[in-house]
Protein backbone atom coordinates (compact mmCIF):
# COMPACT_ATOMS: atom_id res chain seq x y z
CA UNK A 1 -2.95 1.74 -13.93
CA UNK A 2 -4.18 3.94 -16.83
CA UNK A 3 -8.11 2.50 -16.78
CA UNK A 4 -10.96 4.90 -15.67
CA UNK A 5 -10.70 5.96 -11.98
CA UNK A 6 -14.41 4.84 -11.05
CA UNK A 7 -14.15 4.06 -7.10
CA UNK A 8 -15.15 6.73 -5.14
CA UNK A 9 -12.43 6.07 -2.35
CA UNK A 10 -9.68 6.06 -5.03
CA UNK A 11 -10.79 9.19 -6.56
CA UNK A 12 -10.94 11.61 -3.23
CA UNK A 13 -7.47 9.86 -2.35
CA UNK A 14 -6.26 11.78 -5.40
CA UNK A 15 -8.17 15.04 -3.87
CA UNK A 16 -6.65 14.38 -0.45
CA UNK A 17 -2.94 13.75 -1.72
CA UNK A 18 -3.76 17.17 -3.33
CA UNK A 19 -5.19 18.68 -0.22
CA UNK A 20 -1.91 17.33 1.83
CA UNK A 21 0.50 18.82 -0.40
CA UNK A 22 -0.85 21.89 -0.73
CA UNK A 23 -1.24 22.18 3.05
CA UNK A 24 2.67 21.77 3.11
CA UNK A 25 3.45 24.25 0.82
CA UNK A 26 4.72 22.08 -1.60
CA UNK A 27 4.46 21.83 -5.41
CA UNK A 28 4.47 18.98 -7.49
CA UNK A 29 7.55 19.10 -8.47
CA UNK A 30 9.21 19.10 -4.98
CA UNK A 31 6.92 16.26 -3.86
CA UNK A 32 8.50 14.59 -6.83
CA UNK A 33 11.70 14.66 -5.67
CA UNK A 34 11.13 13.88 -2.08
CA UNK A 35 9.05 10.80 -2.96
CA UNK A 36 10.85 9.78 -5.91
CA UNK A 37 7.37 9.41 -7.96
CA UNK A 38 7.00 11.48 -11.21
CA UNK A 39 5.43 14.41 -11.38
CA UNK A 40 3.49 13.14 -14.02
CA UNK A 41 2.71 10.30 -11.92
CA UNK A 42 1.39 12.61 -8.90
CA UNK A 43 -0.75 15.11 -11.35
CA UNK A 44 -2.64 11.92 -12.90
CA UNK A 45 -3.42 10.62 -9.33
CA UNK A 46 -4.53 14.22 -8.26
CA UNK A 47 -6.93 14.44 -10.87
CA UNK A 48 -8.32 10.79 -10.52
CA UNK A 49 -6.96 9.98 -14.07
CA UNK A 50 -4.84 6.99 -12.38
CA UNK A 51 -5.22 4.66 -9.73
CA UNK A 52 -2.19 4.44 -7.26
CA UNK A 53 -1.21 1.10 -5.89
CA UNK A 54 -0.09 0.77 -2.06
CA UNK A 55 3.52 0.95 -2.79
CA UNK A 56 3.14 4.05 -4.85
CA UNK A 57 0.57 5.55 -1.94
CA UNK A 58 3.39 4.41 0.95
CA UNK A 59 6.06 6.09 -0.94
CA UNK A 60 4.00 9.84 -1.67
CA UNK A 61 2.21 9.59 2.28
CA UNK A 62 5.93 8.94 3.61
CA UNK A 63 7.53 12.10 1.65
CA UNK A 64 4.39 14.07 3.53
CA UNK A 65 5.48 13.45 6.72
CA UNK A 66 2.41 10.83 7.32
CA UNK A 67 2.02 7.20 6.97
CA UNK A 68 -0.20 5.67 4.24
CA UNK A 69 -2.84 4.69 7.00
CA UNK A 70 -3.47 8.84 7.94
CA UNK A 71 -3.67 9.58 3.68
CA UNK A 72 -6.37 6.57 3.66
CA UNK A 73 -8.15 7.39 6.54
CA UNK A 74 -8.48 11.12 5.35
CA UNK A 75 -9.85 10.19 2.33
CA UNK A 76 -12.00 8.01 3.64
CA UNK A 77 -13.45 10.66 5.44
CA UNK A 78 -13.99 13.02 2.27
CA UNK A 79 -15.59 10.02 0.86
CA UNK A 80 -18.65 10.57 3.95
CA UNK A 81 -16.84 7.85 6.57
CA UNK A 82 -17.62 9.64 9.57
CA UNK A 83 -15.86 9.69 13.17
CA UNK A 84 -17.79 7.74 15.82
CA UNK A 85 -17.13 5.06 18.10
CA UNK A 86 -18.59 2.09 16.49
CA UNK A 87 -18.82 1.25 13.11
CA UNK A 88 -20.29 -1.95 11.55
CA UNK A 89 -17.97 -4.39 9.38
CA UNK A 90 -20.45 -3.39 6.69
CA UNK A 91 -19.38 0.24 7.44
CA UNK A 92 -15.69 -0.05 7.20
CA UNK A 93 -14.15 1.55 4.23
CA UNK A 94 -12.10 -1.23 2.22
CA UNK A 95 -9.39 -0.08 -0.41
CA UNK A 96 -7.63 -2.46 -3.19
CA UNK A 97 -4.38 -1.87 -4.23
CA UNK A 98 -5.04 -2.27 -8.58
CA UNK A 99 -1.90 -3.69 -8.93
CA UNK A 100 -1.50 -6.37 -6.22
CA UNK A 101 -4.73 -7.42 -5.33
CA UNK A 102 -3.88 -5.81 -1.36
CA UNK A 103 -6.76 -5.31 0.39
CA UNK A 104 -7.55 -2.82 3.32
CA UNK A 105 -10.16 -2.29 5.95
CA UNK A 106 -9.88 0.43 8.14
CA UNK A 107 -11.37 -1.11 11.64
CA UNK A 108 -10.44 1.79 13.64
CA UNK A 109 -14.26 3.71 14.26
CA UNK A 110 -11.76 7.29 14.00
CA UNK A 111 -9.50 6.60 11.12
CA UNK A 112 -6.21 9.38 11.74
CA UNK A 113 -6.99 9.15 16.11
CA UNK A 114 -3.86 7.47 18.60
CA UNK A 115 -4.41 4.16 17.60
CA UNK A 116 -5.75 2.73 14.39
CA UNK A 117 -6.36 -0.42 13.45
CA UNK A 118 -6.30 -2.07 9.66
CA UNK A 119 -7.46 -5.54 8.51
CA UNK A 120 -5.27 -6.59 5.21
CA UNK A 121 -5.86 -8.91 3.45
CA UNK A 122 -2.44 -10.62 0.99
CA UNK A 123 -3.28 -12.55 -1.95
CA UNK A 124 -1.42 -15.36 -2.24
CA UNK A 125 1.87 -14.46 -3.56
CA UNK A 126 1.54 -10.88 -3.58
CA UNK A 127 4.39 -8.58 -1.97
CA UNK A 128 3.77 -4.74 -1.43
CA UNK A 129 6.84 -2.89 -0.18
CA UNK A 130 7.50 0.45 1.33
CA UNK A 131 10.13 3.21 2.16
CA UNK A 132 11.41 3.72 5.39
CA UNK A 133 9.64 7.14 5.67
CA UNK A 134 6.39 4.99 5.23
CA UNK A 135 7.23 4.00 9.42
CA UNK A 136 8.78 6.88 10.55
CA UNK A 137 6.07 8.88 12.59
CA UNK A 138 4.43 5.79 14.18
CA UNK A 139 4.35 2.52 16.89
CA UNK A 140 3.88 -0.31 14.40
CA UNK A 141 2.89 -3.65 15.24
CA UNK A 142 1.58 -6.50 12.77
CA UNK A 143 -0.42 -9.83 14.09
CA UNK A 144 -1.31 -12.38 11.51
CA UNK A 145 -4.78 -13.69 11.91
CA UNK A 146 -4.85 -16.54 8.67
CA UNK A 147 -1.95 -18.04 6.57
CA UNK A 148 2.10 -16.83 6.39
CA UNK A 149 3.44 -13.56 5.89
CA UNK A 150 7.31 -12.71 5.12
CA UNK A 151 8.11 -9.30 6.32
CA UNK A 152 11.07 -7.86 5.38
CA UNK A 153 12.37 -5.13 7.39
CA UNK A 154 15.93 -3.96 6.01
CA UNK A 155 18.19 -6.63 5.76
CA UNK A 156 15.83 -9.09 8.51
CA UNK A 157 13.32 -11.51 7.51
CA UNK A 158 11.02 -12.26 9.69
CA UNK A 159 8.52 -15.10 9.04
CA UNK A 160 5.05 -14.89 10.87
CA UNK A 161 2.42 -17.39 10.34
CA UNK A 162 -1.05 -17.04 12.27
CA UNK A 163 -0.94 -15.79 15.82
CA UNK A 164 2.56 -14.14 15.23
CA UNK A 165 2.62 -10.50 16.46
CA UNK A 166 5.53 -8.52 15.63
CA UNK A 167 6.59 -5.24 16.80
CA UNK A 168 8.28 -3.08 13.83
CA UNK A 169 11.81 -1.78 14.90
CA UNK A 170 13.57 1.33 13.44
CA UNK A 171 12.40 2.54 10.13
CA UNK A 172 13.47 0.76 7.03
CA UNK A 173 12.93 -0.51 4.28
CA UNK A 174 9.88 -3.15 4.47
CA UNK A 175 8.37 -5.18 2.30
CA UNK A 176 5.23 -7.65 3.00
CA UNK A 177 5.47 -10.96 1.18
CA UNK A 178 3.32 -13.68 0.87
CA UNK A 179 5.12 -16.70 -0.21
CA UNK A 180 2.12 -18.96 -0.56
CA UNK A 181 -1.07 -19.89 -3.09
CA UNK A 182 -3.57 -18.37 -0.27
CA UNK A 183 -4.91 -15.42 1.10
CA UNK A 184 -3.23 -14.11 4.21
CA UNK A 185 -4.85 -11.79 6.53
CA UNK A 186 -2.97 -9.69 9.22
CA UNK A 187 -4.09 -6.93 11.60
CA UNK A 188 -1.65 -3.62 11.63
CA UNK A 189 -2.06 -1.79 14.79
CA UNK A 190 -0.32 1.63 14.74
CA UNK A 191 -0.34 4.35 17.86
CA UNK A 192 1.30 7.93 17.28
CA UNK A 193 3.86 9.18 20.03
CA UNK A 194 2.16 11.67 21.52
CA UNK A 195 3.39 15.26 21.41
């Protein structure tokens, strides 16, 4: 986690984590406490010394009051993605999580807008889990497209394998598993009550 931050994605989600924060009024140190992440941990990613996993991402975007999709998408946009209403597969903005292999495309042509939609793609047993918080401001729904996924939401299991939609309840504790040797790859549709 300590290697040279060299993707330019990774390095403006440090900026916009930053940005976020500040925008809340909050330092570092209560952002700490709310997330549960060091604030060691939060200075190195705002200065693009260290390159946060999802998990780590989930659990700061959740303590801001938005979900880890909205931090992305922001700094996707600092990184030059632009809003319009199509963009290309070669255009999408694609983020690995260092520590898990996770990948994700935002598909969504306006990244942050009432409904986004992410490609992810699960190496084969790989697990990324998040904090409650991570859900609480959004309509969640997952549909596996290739292989099995595990999703644990609080004390449920729920076991999806291609085709499978399922519609997140309450927020809790979740955690996305992949209990085989290959790749799965899911869709996560999310839509934001509106005000």
């Amino acid at each position: 986690m300590m290697d040279p931050v060299t993707d330019p994605l990774t390095t403006s989600l440090g900026a916009t984590l930053k940005a976020a924060r500040r925008a809340r009024e909050l330092s570092a140190d209560a952002l700490a406490t709310r997330s549960g992440v060091s604030r060691a941990m939060i200075g190195k990613i705002e200065r693009g010394t260290a390159q946060p996993t999802a998990a780590l991402l989930g659990r700061l975007a959740g303590a801001l009051g938005m979900t880890l999709s909205e931090l992305v998408a922001r700094a996707e946009e600092e990184n030059g993605a632009a809003r319009r209403r199509l963009v290309r597969r070669a255009e999408q903005p694609v983020w690995t999580d260092p520590g898990t292999g996770y990948r994700r495309r935002a598909v969504s042509p306006a990244p942050g807008g009432p409904l986004e939609l992410v490609e992810v793609v699960l190496p084969g047993g790989a697990e990324v889990a998040f904090p409650p918080d991570t859900y609480a401001f959004v309509h969640h729904q997952i549909w596996v497209l290739e292989g099995r996924l595990d999703f644990h939401e609080g004390d449920a299991v729920h076991e999806l394998g291609a085709g499978d939609c399922l519609q997140l309840g309450p927020p809790a504790a979740c955690r996305y598993a992949n209990p085989t040797a290959a790749d799965c790859r899911y869709l996560v549709a999310l839509s934001r009550p509106r005000a």
